[in-house]
C-alpha atoms as a PDB file:
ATOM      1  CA  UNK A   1     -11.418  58.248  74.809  1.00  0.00           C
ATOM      2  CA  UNK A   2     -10.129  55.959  72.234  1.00  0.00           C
ATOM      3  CA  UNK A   3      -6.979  54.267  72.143  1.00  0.00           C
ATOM      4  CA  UNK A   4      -5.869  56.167  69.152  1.00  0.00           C
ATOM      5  CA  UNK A   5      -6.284  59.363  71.579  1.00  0.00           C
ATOM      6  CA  UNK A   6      -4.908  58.062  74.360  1.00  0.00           C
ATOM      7  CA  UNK A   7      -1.881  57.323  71.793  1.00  0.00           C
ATOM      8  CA  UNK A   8      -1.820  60.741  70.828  1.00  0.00           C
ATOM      9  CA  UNK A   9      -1.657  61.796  74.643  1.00  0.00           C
ATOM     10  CA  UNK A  10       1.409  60.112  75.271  1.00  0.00           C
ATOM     11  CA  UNK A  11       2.909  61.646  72.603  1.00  0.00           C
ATOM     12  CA  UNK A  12       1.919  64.889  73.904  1.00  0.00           C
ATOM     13  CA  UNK A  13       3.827  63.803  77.402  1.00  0.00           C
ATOM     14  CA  UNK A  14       6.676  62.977  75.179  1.00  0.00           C
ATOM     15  CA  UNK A  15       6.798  65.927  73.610  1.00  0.00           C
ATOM     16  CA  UNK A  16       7.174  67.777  77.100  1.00  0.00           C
ATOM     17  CA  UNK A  17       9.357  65.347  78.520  1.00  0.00           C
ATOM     18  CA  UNK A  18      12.078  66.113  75.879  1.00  0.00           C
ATOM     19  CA  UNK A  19      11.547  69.826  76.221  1.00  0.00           C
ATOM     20  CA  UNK A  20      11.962  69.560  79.722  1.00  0.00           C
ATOM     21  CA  UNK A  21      15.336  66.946  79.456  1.00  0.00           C
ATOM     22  CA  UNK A  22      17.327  69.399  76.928  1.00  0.00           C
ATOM     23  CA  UNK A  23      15.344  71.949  77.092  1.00  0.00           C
ATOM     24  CA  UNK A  24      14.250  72.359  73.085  1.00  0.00           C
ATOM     25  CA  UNK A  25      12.940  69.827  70.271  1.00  0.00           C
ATOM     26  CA  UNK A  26      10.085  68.455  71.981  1.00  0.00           C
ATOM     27  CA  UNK A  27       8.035  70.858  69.681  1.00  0.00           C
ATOM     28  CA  UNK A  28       9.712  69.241  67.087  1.00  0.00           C
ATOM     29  CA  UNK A  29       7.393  65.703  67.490  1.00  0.00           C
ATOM     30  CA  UNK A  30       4.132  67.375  67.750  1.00  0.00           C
ATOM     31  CA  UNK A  31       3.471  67.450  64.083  1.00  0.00           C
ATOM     32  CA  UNK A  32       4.407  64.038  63.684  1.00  0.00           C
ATOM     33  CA  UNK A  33       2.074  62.942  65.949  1.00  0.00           C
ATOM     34  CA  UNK A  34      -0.783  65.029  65.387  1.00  0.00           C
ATOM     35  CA  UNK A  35      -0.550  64.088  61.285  1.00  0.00           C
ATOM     36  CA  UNK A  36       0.231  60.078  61.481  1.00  0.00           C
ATOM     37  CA  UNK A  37      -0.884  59.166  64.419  1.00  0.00           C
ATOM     38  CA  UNK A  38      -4.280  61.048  65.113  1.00  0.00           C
ATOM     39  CA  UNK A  39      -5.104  61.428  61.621  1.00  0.00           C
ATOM     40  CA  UNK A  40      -5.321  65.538  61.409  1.00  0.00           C
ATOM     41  CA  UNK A  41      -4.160  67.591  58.167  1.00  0.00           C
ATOM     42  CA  UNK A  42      -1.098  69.180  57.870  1.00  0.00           C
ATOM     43  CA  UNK A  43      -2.477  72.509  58.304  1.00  0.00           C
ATOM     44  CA  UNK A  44      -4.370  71.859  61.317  1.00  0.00           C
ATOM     45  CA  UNK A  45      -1.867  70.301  63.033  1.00  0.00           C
ATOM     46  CA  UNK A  46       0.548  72.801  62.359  1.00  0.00           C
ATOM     47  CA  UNK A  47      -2.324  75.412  64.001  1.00  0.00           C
ATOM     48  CA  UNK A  48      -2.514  73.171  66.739  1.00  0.00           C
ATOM     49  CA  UNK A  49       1.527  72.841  66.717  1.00  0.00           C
ATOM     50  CA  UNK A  50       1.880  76.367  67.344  1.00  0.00           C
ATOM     51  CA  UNK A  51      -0.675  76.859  70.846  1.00  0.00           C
ATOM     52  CA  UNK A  52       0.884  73.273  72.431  1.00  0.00           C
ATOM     53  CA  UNK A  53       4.712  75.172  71.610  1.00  0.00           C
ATOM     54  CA  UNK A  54       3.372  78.472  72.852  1.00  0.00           C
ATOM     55  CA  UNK A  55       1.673  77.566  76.562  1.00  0.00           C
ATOM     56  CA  UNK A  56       4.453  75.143  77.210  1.00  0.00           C
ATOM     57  CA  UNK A  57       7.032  78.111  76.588  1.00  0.00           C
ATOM     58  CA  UNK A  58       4.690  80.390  78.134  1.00  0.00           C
ATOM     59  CA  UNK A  59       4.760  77.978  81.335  1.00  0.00           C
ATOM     60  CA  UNK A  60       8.990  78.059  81.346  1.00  0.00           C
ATOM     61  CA  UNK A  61       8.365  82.243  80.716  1.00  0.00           C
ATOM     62  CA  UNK A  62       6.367  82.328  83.625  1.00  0.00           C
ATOM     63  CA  UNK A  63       9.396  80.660  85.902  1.00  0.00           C
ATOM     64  CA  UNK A  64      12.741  82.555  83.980  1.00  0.00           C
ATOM     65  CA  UNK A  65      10.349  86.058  84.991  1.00  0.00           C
ATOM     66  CA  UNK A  66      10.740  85.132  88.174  1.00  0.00           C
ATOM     67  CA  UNK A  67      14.344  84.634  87.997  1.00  0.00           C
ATOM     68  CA  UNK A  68      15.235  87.814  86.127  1.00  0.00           C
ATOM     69  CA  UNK A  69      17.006  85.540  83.238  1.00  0.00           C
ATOM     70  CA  UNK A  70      14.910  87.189  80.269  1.00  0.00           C
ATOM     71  CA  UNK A  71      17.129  90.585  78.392  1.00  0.00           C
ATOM     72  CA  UNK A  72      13.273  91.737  77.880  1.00  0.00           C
ATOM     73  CA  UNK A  73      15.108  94.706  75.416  1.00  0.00           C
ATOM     74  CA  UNK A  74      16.585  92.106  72.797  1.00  0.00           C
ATOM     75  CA  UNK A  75      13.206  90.102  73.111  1.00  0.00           C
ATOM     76  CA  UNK A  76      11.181  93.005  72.027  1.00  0.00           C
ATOM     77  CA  UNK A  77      13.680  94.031  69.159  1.00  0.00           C
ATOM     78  CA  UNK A  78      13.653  89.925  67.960  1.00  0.00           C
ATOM     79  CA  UNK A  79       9.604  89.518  68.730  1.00  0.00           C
ATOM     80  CA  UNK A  80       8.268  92.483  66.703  1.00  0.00           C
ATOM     81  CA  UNK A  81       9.201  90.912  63.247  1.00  0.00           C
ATOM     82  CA  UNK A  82       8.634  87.899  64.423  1.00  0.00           C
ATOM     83  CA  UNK A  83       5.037  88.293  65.377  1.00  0.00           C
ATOM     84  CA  UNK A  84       4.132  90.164  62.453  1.00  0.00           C
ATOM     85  CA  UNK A  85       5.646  87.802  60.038  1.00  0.00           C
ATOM     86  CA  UNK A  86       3.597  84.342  61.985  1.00  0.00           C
ATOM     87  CA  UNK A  87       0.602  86.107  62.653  1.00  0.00           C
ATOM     88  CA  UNK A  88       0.477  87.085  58.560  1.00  0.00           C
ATOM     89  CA  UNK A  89       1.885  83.565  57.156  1.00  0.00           C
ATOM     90  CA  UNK A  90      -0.974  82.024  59.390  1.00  0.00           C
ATOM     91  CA  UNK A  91      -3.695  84.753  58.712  1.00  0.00           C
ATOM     92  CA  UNK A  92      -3.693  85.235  55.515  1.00  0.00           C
ATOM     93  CA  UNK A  93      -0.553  83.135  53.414  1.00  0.00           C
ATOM     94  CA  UNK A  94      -1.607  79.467  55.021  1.00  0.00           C
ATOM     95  CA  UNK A  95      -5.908  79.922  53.831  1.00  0.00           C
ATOM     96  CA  UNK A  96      -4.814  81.158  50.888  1.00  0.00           C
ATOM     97  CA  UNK A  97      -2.208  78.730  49.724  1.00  0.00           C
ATOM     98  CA  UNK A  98      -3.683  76.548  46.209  1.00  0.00           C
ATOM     99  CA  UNK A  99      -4.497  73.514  46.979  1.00  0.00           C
ATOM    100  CA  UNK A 100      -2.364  72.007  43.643  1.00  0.00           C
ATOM    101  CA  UNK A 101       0.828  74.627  44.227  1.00  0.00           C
ATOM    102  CA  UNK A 102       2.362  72.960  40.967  1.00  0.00           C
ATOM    103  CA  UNK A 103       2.233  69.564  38.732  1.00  0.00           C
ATOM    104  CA  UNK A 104       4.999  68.657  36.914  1.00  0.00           C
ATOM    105  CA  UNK A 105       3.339  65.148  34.631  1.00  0.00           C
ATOM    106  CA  UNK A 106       1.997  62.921  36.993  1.00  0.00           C
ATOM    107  CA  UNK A 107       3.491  64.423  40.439  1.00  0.00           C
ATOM    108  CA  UNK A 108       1.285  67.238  42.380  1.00  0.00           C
ATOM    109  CA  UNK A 109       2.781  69.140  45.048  1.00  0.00           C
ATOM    110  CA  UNK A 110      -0.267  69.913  47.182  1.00  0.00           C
ATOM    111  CA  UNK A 111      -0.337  72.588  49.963  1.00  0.00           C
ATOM    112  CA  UNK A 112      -0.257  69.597  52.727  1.00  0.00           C
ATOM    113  CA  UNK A 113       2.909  67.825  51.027  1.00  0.00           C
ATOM    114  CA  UNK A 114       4.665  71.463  50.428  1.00  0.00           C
ATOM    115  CA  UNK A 115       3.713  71.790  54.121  1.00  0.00           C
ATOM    116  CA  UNK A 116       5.587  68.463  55.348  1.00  0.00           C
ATOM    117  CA  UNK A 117       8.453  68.098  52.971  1.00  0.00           C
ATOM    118  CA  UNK A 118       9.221  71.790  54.196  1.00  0.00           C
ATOM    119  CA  UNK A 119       8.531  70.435  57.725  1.00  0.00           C
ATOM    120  CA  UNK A 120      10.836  67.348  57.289  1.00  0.00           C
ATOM    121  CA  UNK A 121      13.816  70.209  55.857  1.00  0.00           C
ATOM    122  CA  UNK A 122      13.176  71.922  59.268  1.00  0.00           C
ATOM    123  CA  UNK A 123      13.621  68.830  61.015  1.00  0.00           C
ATOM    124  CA  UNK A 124      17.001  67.811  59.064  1.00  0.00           C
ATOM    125  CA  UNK A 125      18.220  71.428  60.412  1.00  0.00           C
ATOM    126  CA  UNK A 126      17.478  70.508  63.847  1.00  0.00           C
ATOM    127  CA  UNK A 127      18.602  67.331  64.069  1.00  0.00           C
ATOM    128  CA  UNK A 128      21.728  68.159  62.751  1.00  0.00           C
ATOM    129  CA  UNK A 129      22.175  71.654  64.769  1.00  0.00           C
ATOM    130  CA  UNK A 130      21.472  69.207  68.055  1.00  0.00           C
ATOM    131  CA  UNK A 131      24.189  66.789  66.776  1.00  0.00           C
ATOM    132  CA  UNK A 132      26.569  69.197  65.867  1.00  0.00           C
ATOM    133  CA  UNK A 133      25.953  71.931  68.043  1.00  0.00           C
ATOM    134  CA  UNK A 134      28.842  73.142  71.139  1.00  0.00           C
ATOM    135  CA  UNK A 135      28.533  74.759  74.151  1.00  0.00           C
ATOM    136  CA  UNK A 136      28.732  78.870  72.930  1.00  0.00           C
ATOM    137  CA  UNK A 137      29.616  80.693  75.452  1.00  0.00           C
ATOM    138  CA  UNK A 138      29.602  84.733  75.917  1.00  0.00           C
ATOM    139  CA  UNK A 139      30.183  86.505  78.978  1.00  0.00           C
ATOM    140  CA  UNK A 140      29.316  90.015  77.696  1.00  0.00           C
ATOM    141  CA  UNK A 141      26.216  91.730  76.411  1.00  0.00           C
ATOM    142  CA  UNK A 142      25.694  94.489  73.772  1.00  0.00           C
ATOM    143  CA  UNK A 143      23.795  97.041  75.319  1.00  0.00           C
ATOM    144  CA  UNK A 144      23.856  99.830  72.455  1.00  0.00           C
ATOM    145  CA  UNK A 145      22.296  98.385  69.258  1.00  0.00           C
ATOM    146  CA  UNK A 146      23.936  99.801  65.932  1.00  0.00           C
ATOM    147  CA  UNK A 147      21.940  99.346  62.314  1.00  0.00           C
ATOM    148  CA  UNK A 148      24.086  96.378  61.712  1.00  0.00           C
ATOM    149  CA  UNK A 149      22.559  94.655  64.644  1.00  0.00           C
ATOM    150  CA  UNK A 150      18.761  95.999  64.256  1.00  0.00           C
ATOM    151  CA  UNK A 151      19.053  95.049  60.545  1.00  0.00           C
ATOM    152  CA  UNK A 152      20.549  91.264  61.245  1.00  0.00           C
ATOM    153  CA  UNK A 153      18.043  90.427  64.298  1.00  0.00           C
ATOM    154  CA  UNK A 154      15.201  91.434  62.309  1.00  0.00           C
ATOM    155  CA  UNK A 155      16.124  89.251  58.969  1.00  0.00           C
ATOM    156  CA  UNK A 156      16.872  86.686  61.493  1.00  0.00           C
ATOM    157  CA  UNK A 157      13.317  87.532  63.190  1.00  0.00           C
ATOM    158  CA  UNK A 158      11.354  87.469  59.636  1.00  0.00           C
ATOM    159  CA  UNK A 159      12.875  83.714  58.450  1.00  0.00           C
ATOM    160  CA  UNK A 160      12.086  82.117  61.660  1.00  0.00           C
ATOM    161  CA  UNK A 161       8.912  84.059  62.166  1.00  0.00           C
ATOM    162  CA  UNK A 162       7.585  82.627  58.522  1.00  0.00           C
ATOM    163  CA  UNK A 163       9.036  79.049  59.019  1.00  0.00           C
ATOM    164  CA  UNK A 164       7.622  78.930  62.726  1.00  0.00           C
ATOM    165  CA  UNK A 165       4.187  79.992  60.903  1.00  0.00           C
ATOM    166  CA  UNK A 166       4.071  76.991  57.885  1.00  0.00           C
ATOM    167  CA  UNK A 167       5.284  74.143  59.860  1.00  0.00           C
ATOM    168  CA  UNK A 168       4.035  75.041  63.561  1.00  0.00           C
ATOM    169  CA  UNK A 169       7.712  75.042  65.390  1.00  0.00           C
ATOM    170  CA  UNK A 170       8.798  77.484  67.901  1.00  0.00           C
ATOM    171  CA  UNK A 171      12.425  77.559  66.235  1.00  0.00           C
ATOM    172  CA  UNK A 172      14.394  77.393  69.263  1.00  0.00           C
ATOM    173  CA  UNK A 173      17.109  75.989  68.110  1.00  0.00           C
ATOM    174  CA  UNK A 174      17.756  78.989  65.339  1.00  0.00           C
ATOM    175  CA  UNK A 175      16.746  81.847  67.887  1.00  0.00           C
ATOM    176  CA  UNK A 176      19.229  81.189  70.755  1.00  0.00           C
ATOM    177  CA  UNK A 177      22.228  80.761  68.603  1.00  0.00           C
ATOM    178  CA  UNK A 178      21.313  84.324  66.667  1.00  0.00           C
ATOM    179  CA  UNK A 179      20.695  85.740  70.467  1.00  0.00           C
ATOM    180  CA  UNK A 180      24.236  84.780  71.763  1.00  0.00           C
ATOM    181  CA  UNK A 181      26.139  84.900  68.172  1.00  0.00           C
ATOM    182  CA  UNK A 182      24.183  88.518  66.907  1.00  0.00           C
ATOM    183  CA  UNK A 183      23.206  89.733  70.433  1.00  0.00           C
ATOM    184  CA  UNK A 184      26.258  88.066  72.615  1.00  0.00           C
ATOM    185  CA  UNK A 185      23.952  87.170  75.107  1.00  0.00           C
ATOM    186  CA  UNK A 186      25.054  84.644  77.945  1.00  0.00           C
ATOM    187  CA  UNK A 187      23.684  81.465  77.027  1.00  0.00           C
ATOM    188  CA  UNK A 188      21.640  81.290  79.730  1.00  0.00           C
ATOM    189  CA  UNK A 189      19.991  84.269  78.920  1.00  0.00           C
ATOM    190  CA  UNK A 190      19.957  83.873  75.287  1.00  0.00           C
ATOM    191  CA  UNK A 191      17.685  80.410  76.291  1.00  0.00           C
ATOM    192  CA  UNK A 192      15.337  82.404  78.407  1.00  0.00           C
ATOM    193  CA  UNK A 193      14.601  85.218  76.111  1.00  0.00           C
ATOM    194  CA  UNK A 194      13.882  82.586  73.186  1.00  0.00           C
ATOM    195  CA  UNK A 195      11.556  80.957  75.143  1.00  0.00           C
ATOM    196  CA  UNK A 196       9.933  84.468  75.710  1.00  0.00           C
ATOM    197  CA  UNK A 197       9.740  84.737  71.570  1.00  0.00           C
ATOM    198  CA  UNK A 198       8.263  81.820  71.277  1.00  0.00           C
ATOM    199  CA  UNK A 199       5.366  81.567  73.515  1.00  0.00           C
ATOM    200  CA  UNK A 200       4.287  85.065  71.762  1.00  0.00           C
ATOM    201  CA  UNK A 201       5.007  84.038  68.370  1.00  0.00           C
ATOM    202  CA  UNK A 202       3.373  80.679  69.182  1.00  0.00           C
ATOM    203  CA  UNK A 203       0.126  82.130  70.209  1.00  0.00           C
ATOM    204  CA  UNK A 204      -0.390  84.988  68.443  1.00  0.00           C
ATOM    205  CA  UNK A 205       0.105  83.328  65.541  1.00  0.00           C
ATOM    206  CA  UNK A 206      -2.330  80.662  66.426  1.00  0.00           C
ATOM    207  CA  UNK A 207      -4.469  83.793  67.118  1.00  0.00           C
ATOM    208  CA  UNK A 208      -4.552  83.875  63.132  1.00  0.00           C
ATOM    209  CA  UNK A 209      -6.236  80.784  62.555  1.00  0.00           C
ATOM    210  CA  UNK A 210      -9.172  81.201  64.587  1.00  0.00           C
ATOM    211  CA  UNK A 211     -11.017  82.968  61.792  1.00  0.00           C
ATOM    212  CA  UNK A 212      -9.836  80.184  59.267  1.00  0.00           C
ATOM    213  CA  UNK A 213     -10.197  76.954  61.411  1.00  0.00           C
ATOM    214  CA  UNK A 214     -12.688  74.884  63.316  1.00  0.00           C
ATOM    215  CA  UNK A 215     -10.463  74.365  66.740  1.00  0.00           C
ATOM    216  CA  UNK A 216     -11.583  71.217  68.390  1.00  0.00           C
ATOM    217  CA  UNK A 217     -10.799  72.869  72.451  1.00  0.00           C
ATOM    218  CA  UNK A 218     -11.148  69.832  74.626  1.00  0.00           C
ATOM    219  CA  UNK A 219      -8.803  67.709  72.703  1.00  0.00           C
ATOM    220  CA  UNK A 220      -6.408  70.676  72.265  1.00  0.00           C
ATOM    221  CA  UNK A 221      -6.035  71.838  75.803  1.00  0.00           C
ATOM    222  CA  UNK A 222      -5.801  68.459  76.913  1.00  0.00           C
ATOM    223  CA  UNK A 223      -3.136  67.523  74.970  1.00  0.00           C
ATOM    224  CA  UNK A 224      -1.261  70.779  75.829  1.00  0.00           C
ATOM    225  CA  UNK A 225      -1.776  69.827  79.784  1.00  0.00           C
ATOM    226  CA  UNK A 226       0.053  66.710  79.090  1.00  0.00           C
ATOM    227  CA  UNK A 227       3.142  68.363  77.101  1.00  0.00           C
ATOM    228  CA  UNK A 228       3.713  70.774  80.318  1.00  0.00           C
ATOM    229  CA  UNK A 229       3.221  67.707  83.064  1.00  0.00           C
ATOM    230  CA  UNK A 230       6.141  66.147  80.712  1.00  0.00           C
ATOM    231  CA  UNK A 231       8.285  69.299  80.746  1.00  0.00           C
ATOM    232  CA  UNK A 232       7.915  69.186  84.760  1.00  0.00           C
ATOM    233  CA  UNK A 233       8.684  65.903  84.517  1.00  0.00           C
ATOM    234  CA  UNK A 234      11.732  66.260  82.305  1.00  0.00           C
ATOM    235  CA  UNK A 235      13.110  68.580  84.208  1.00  0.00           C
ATOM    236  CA  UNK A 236      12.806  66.742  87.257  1.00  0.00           C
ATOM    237  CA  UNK A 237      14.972  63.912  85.360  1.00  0.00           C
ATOM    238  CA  UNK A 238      17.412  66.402  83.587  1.00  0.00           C
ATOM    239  CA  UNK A 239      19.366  67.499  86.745  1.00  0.00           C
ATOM    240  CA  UNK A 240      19.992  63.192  86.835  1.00  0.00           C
ATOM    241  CA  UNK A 241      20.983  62.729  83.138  1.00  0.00           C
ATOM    242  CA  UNK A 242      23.548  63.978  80.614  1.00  0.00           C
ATOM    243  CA  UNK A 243      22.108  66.694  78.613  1.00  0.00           C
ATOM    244  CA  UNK A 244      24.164  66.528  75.853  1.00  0.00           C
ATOM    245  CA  UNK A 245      24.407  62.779  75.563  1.00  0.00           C
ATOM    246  CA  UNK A 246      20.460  63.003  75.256  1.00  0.00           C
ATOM    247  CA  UNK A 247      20.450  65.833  72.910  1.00  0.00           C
ATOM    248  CA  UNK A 248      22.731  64.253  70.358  1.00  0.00           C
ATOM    249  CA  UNK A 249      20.359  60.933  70.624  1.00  0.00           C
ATOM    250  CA  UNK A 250      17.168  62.910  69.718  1.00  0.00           C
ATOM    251  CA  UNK A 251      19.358  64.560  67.067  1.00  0.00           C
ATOM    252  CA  UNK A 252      19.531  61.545  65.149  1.00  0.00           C
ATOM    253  CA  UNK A 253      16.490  60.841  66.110  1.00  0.00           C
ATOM    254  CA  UNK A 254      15.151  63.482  64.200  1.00  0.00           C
ATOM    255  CA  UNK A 255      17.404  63.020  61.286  1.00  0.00           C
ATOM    256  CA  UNK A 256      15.209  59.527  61.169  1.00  0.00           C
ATOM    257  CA  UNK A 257      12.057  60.948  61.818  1.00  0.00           C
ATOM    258  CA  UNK A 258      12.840  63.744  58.981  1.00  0.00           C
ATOM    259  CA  UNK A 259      13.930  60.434  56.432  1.00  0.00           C
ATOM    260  CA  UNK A 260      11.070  58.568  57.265  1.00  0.00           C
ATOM    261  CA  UNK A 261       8.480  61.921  56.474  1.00  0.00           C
ATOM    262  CA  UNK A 262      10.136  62.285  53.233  1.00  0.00           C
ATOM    263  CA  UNK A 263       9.287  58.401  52.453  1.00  0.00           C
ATOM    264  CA  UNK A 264       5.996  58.617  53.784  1.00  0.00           C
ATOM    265  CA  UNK A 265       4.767  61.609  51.656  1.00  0.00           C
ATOM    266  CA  UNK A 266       6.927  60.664  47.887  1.00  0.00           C
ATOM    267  CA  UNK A 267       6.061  57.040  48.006  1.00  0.00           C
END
């Protein structure tokens, strides 16, 4: 193991750590640190984005089954779309995306700078959703679904289904506002059941690449281990420290991190 690597594993701790401290954005970094710090292409780390966001989702699933906190209806209705959408933007739009998209004199957009700009976008969203964002609160659910509501959940469903497959984010941070805003879950719930969506978004969309990519296992799965020993040891810290205080921090973190992608790939 090199010291690159062991870099890169760090990261990967970090990555859980601030999943497990306010609970979303961690996924955010993995990117990041798979392109400029181990050296892997856009695509593949956005492939290998999408199995490190889905097992450490899948590991908080495992934990909110057990506590009854996921509305497994709403989840179904949201994942559906969802699935198809990531499993088809990762099947068959990501291998088949031009390697020049367009030039324009002497600027190219390739497929891996189209991949990262729209990545850095994403992250400008986040950051500024964490920064910005209150505490919503709903006490009631909707039970009985109308068109209105199947017709909204599943637009919702399809955008964040075919940005989660190009840029390898679980899109937390767009799901659980539609789930308490669309849905009225309570917040609490609305959390749960988007980390349900993602871990099967997540995967099955990685399922897509397998035909496409070369998966390198060992590094993979041990980089995932160390993203869910930092999410146990986030949460450990998170019932210590502010929440919100941290979440706004990482928010402009993320604006910075979102700046400093755009620099890196125009100049």
């Amino acid at each position: 193991m090199d010291f690159v690597e062991i870099i890169g594993y760090i990261g990967a701790l970090i990555v859980g750590l601030v999943l497990g401290l306010i609970g979303g954005g961690g996924s955010i970094l993995t990117v990041p640190i798979l392109v400029y710090f181990l050296g892997f292409s856009p695509i593949i780390a956005t492939s290998y984005s999408l199995f490190v966001v889905g097992s450490t989702a899948l590991v908080g699933t495992v934990r909110n089954i057990k506590e009854k906190t996921i509305d497994f209806k709403t989840a179904i209705i949201f994942a559906l779309p969802s699935i198809i959408t990531v499993f088809t933007v990762r099947s068959i739009v990501i291998p088949n995306l031009p390697e020049v998209i367009f030039s324009i004199g002497n600027f190219s957009l390739t497929n891996s700078l189209f991949i990262m700009l729209l990545f850095a976008l994403i992250m400008l969203l986040a950051g500024w959703s964490m920064i910005k964002s209150k505490t919503i609160a709903s006490d009631t659910e909707i039970r009985d679904y109308d068109n209105n509501h199947y017709i909204a959940i599943g637009t919702q469903a399809i955008g964040i289904g075919a940005l989660a497959g190009l840029v390898g984010a679980g899109g937390g941070f767009l799901i659980v506002p539609a789930l308490v805003l669309l849905v009225k879950l309570p917040i609490k719930k609305a959390i749960s059941t988007s980390l349900f969506i993602i871990s099967i978004q997540s995967l099955i969309g990685f399922l897509g690449d397998l035909k496409t990519l070369t998966i390198d296992w060992r590094f993979l799965i041990t980089f995932t281990i160390f993203s869910i020993i930092g999410i146990f040891i986030g949460l450990a810290f998170s019932k210590k420290i502010s929440a919100k205080g941290l979440k706004k921090g990482f928010g402009y973190f993320t604006l910075v991190m979102a700046v400093y992608i755009v620099y890196k790939e125009l100049f």
